[in-house]
Structure formats: structure tokens, C-alpha cells
PDB file of N, CA and C in Angstrom:
ATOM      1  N   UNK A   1    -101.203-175.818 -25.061  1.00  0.00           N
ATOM      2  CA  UNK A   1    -102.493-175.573 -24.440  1.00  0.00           C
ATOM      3  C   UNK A   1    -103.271-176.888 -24.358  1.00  0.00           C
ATOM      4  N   UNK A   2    -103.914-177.361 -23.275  1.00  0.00           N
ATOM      5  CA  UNK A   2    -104.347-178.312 -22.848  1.00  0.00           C
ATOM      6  C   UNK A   2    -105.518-178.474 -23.741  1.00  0.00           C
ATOM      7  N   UNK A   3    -105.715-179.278 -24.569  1.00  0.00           N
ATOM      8  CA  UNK A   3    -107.289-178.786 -25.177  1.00  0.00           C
ATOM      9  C   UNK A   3    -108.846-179.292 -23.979  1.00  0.00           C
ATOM     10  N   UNK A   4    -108.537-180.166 -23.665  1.00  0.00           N
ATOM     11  CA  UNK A   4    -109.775-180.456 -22.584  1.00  0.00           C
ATOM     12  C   UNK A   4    -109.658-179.085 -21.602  1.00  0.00           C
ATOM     13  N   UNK A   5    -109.203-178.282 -21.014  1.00  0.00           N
ATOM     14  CA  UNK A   5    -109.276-177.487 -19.884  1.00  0.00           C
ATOM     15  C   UNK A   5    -109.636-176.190 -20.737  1.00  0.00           C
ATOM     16  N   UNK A   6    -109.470-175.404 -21.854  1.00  0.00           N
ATOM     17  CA  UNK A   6    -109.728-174.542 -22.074  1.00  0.00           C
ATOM     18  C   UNK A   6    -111.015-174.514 -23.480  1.00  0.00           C
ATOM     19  N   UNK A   7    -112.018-174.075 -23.379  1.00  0.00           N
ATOM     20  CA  UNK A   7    -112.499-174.104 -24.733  1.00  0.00           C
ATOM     21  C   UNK A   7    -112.221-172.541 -25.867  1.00  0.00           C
ATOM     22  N   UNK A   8    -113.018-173.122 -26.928  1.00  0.00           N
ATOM     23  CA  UNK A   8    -112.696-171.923 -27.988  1.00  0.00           C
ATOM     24  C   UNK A   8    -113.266-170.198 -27.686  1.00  0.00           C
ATOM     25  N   UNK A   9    -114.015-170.615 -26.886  1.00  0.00           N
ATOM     26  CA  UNK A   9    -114.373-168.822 -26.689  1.00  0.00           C
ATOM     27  C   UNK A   9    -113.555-168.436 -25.183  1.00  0.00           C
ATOM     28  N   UNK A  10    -113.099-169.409 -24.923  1.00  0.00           N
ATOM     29  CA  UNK A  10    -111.958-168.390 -23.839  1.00  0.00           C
ATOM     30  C   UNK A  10    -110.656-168.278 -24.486  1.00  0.00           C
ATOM     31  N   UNK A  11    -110.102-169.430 -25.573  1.00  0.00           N
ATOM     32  CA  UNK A  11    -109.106-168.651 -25.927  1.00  0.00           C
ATOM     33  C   UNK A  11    -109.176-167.659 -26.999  1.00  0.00           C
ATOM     34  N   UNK A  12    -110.763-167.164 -27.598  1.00  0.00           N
ATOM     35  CA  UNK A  12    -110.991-166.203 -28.049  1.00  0.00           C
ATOM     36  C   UNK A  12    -110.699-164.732 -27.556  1.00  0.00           C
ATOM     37  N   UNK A  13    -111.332-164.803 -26.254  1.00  0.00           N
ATOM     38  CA  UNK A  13    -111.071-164.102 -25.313  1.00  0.00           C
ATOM     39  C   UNK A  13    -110.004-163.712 -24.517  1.00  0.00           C
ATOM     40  N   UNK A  14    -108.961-164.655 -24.626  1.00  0.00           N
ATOM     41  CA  UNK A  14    -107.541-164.551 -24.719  1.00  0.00           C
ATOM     42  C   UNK A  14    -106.577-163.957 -25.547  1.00  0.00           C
ATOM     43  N   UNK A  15    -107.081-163.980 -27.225  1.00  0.00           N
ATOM     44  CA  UNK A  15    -106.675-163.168 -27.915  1.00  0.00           C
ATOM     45  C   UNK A  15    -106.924-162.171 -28.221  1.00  0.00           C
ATOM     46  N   UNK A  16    -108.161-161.508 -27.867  1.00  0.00           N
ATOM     47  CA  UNK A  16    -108.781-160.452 -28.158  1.00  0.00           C
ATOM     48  C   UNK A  16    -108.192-159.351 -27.049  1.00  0.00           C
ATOM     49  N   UNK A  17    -107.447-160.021 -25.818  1.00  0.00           N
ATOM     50  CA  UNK A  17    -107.217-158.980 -24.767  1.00  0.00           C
ATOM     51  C   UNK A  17    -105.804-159.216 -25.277  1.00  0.00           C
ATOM     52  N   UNK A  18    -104.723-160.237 -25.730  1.00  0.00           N
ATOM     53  CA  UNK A  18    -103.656-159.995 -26.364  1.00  0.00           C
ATOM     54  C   UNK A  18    -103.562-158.794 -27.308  1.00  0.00           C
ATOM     55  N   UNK A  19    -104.999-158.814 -28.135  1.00  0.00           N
ATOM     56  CA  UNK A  19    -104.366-157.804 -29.210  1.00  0.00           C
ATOM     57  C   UNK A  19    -104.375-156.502 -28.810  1.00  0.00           C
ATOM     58  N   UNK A  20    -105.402-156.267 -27.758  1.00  0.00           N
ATOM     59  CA  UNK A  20    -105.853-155.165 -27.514  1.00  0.00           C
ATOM     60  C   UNK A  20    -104.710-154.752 -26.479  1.00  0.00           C
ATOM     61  N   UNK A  21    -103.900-155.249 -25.848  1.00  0.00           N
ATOM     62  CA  UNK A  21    -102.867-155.105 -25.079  1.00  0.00           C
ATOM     63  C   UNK A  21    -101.714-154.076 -26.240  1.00  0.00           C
ATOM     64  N   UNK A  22    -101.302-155.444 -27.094  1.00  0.00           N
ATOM     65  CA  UNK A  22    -100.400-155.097 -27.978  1.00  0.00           C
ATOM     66  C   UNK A  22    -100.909-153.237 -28.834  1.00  0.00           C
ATOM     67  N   UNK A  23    -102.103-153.343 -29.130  1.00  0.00           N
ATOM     68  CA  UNK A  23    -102.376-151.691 -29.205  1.00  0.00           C
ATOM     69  C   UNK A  23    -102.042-151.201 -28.618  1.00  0.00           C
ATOM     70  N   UNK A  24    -101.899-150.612 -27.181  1.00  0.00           N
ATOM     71  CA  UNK A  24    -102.033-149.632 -26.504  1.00  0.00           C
ATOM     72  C   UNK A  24    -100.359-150.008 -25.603  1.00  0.00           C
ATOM     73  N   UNK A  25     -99.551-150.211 -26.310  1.00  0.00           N
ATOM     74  CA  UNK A  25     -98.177-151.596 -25.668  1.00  0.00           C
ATOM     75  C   UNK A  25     -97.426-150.081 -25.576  1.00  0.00           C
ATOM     76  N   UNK A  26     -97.056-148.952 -26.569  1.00  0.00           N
ATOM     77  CA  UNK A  26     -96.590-147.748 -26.260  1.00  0.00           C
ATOM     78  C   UNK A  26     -97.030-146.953 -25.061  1.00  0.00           C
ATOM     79  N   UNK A  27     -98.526-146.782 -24.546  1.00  0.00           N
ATOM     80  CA  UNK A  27     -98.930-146.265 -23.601  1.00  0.00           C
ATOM     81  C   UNK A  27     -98.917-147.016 -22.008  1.00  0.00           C
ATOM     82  N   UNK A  28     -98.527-147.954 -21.806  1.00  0.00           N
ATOM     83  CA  UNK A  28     -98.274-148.767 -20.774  1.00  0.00           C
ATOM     84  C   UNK A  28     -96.545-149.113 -20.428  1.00  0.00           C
ATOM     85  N   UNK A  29     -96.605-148.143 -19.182  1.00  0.00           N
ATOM     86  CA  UNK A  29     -95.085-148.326 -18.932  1.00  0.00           C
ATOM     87  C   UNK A  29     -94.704-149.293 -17.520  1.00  0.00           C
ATOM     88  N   UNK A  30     -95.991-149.760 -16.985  1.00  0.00           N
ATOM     89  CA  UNK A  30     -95.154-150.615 -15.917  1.00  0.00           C
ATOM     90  C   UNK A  30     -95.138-149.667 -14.306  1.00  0.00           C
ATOM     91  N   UNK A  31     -95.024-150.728 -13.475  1.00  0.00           N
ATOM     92  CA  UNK A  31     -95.231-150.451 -12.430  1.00  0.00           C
ATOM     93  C   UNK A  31     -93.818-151.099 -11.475  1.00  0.00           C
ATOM     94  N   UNK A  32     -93.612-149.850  -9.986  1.00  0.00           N
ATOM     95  CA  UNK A  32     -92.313-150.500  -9.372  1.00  0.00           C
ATOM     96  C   UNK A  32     -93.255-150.892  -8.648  1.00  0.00           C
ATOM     97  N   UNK A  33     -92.065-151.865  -7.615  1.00  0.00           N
ATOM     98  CA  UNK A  33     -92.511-152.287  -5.944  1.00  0.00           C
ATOM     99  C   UNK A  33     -91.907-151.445  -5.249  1.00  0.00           C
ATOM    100  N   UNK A  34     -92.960-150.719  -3.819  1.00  0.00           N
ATOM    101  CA  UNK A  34     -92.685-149.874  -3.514  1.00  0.00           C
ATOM    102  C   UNK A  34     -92.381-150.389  -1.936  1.00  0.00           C
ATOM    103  N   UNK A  35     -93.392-151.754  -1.639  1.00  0.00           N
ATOM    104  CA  UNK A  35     -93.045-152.168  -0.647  1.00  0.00           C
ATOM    105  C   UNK A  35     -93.173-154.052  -0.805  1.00  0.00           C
ATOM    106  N   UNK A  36     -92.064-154.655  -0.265  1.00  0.00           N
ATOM    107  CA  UNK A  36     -91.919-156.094  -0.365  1.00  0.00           C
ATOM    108  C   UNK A  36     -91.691-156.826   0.991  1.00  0.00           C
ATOM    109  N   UNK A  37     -92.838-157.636   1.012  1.00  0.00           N
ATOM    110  CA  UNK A  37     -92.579-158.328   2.427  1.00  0.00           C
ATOM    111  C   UNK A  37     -91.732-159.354   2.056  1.00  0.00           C
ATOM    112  N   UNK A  38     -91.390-160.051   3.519  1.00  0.00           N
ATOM    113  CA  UNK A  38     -90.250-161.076   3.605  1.00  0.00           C
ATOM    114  C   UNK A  38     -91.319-162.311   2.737  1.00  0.00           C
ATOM    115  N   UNK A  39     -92.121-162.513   3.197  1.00  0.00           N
ATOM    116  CA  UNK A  39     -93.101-163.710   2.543  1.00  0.00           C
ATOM    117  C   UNK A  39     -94.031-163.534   1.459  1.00  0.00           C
ATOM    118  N   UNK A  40     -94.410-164.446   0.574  1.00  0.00           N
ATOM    119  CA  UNK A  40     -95.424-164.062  -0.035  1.00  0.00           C
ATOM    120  C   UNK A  40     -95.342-162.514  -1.172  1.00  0.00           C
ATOM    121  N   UNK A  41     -94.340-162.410  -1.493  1.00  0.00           N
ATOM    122  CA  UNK A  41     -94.050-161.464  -1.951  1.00  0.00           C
ATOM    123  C   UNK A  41     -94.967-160.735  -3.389  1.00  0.00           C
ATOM    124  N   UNK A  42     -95.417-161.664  -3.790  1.00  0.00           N
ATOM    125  CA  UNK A  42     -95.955-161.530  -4.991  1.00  0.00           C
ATOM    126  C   UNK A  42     -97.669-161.257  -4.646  1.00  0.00           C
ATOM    127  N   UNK A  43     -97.880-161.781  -3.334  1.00  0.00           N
ATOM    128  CA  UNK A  43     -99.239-161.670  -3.066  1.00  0.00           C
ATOM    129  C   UNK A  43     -99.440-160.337  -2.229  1.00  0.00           C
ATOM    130  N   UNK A  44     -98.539-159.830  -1.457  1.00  0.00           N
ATOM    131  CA  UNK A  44     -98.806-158.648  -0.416  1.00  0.00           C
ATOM    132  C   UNK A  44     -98.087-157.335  -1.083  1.00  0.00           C
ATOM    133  N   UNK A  45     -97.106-157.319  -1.996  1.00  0.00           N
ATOM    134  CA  UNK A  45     -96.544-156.172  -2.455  1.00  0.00           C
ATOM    135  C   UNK A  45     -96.725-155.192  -3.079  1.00  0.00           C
ATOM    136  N   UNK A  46     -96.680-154.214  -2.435  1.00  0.00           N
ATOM    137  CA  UNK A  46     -96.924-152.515  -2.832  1.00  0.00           C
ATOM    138  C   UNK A  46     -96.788-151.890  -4.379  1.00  0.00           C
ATOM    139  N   UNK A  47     -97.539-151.567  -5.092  1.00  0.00           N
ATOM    140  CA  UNK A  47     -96.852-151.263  -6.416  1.00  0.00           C
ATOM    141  C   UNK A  47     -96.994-149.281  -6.635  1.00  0.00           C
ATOM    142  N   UNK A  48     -96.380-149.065  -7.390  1.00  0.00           N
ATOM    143  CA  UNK A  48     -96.560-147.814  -7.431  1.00  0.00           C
ATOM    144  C   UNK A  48     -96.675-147.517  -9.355  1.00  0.00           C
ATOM    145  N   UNK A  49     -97.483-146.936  -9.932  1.00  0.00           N
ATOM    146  CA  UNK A  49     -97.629-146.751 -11.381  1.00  0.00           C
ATOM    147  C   UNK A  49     -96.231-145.804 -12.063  1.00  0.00           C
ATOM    148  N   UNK A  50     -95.274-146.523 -13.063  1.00  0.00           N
ATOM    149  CA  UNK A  50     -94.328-145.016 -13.393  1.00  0.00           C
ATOM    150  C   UNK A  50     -94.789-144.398 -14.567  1.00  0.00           C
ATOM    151  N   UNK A  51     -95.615-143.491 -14.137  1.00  0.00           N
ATOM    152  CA  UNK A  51     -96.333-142.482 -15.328  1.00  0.00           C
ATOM    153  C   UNK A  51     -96.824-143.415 -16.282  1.00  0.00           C
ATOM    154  N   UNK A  52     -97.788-143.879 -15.950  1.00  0.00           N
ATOM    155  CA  UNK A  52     -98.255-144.784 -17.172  1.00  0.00           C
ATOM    156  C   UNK A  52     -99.397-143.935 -18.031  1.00  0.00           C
ATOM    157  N   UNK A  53    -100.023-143.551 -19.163  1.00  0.00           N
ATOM    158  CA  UNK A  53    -100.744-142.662 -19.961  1.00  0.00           C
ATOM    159  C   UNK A  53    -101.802-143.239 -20.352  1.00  0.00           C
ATOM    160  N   UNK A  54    -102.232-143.604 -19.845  1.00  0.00           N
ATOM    161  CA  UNK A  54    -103.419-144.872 -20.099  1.00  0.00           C
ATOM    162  C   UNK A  54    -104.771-143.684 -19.646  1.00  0.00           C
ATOM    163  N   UNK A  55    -104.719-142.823 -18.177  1.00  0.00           N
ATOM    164  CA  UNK A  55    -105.796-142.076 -18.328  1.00  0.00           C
ATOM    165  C   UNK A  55    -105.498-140.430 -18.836  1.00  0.00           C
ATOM    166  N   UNK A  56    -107.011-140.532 -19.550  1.00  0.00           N
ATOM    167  CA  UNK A  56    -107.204-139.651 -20.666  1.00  0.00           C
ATOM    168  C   UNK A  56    -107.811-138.628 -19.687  1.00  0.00           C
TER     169      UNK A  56
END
């Protein structure tokens, strides 16, 4: 980690959404692509949720 580019309360804030990730890491299953263009794939592509349990 670069120390000039990031300071201490963003990588606070970095860990605090790490941990809080890692909690809830059983209830988050991931998402397919449902549609993929020829270009840019990562910027225009379709996702679809597979049963993820996240809403209550």
C-alpha cells in the first residue's frame, strides 16, 4: 500500500467493510453474467443474483 496515496481513515474504512463482508461471507452467493458484449465486457455486462439471502 502506497503510503502517500491512501491515509489512515480510509484504510480504516477499508477494514471495517472487509470485516463486515467476512460476517455476512455465508449469506452472499454471487452473481452470473447473463449478458456479455464483445467489448468492454466488464463495463456493459448483464448480471443476474443466484439466490443470494442478503434480503430479509
Amino acid at each position: 500500500m502506497p503510503r502517500r496515496v491512501y491515509t489512515n481513515t480510509q484504510m480504516d474504512i477499508v477494514a471495517e467493510a472487509i470485516i463486515n463482508i467476512y460476517k455476512i461471507r455465508k449469506k452472499i452467493s454471487g452473481l452470473k453474467i447473463v449478458f456479455e458484449p464483445k467489448f468492454l465486457r466488464f463495463f456493459q455486462a448483464r448480471f443476474k443474483t443466484l439466490g443470494s439471502k442478503l434480503i430479509e
